[in-house]
Protein backbone atom coordinates (compact mmCIF):
# COMPACT_ATOMS: atom_id res chain seq x y z
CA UNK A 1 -22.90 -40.29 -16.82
CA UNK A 2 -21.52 -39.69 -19.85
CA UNK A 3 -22.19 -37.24 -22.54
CA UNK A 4 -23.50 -40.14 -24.43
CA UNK A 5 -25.77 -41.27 -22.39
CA UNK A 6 -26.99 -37.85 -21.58
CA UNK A 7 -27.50 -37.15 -25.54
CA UNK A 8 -30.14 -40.12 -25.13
CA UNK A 9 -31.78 -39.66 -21.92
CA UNK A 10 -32.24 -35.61 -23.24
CA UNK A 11 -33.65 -37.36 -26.45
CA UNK A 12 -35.79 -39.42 -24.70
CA UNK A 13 -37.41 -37.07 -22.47
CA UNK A 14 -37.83 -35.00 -25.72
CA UNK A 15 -39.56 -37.45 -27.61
CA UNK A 16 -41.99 -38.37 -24.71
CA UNK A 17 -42.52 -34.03 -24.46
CA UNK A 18 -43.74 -34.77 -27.95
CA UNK A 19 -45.68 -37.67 -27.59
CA UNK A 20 -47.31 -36.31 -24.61
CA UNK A 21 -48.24 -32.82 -27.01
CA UNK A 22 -49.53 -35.59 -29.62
CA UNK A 23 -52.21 -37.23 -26.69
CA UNK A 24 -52.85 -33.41 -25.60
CA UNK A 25 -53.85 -32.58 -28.84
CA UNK A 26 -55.54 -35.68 -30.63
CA UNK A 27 -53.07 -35.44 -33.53
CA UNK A 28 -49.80 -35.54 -34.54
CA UNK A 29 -47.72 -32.96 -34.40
CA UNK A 30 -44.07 -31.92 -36.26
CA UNK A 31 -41.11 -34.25 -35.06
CA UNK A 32 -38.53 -31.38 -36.31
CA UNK A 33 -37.86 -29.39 -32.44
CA UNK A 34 -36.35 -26.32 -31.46
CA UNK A 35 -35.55 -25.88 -27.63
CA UNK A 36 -36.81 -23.19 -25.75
CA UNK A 37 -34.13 -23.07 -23.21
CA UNK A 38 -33.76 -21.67 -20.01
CA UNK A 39 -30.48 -22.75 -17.51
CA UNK A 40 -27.04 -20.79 -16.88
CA UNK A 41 -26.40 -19.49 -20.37
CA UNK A 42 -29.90 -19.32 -22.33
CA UNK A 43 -33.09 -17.39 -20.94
CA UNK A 44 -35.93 -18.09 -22.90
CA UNK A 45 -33.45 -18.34 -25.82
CA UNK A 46 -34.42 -20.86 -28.77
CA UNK A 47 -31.06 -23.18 -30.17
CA UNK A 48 -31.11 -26.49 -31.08
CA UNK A 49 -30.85 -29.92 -29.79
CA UNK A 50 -27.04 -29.88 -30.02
CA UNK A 51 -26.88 -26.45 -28.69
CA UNK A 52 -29.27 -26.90 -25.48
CA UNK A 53 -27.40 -30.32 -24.66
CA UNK A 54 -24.11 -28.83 -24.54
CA UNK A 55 -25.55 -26.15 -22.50
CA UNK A 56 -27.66 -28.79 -20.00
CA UNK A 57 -24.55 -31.68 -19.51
CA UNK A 58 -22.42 -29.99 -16.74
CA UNK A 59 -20.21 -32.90 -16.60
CA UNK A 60 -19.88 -36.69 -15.75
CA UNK A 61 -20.93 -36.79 -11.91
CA UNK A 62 -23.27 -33.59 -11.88
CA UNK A 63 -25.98 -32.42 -13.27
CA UNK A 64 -29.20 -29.98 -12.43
CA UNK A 65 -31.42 -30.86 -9.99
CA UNK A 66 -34.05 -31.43 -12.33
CA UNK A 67 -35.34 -29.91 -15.65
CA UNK A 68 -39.05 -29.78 -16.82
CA UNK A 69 -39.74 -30.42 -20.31
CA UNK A 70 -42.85 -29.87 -22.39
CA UNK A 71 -44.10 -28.33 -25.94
CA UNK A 72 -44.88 -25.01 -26.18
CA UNK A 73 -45.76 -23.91 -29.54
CA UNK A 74 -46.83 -25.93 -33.05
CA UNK A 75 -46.00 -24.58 -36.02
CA UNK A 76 -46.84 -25.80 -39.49
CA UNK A 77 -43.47 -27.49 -39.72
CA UNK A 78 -41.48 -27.78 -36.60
CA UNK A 79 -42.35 -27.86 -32.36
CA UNK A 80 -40.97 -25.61 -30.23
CA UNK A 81 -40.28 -27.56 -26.80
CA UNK A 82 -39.87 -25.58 -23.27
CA UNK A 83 -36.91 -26.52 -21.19
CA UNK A 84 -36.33 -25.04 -18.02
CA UNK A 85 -33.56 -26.36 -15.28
CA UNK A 86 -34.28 -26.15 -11.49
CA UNK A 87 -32.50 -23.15 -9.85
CA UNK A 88 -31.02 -25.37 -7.63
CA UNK A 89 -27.29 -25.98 -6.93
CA UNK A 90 -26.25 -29.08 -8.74
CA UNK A 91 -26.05 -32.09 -7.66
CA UNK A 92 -24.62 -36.06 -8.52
CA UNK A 93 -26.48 -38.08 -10.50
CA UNK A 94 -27.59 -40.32 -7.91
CA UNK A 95 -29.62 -37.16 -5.96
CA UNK A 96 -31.43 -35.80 -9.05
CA UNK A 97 -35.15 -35.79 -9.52
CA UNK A 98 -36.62 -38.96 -10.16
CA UNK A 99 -40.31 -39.18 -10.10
CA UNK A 100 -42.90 -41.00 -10.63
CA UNK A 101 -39.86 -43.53 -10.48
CA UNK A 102 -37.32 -43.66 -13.63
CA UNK A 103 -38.16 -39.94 -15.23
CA UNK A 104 -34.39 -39.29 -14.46
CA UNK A 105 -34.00 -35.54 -14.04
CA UNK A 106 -36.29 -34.73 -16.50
CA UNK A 107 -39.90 -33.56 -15.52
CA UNK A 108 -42.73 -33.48 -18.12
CA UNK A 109 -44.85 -30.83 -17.83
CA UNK A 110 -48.03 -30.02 -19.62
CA UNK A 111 -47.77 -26.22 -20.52
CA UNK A 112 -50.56 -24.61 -22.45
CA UNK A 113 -49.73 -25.55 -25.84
CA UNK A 114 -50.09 -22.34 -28.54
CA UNK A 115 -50.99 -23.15 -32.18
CA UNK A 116 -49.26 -21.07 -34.76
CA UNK A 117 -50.75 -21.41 -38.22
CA UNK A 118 -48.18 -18.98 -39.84
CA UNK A 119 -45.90 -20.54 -42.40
């Protein structure tokens, strides 16, 4: 896979994380993201999109196992979205998570979702 491709599938998953936040709550919530990140170099940090992809691609035939994504926090103007990568050794492309059928690698999960009304 290339970086590329992994830039959209990461963008994908993140959008869905969103949308999924948007159902949750019954309204729309801020499209501008930071990432909550969690893998080999951040724990718990928050960077960017740019940031947490360059820290998530390993390379062009491996990857982590599999990586949950979900929205944490709201804020007035921006989302802060969770991303966590399995502890597991990594593996090709063709062995990572995939389910239900065509999530590939990423995992949406529902955590609770804080409000923060601060500006």
């Amino acid at each position: 896979m290339t970086k590329e491709e992994y830039r959209d599938l990461f963008a994908s998953a993140l959008k869905r994380a969103i949308e999924n936040a948007d159902n949750q709550l019954g309204y729309a919530i801020p499209r501008e993201t930071l990432i909550i990140l969690y893998d080999r170099n951040y724990k718990g940090d928050t960077t960017n999109f740019e940031s947490a992809l360059n820290s998530l691609y390993l390379d062009g035939e491996h990857s982590y196992y599999v990586i949950d994504i979900g929205v944490k926090e709201i804020h007035p103007t921006f989302s802060k979205v969770f991303v966590r990568c399995s502890g597991h050794t990594p593996v090709k492309y063709d062995d990572v998570w995939n389910s239900p059928d065509g999530d590939n690698l990423f995992k949406q999960v529902f955590p609770q979702i804080t409000v923060v009304t601060e500006s």
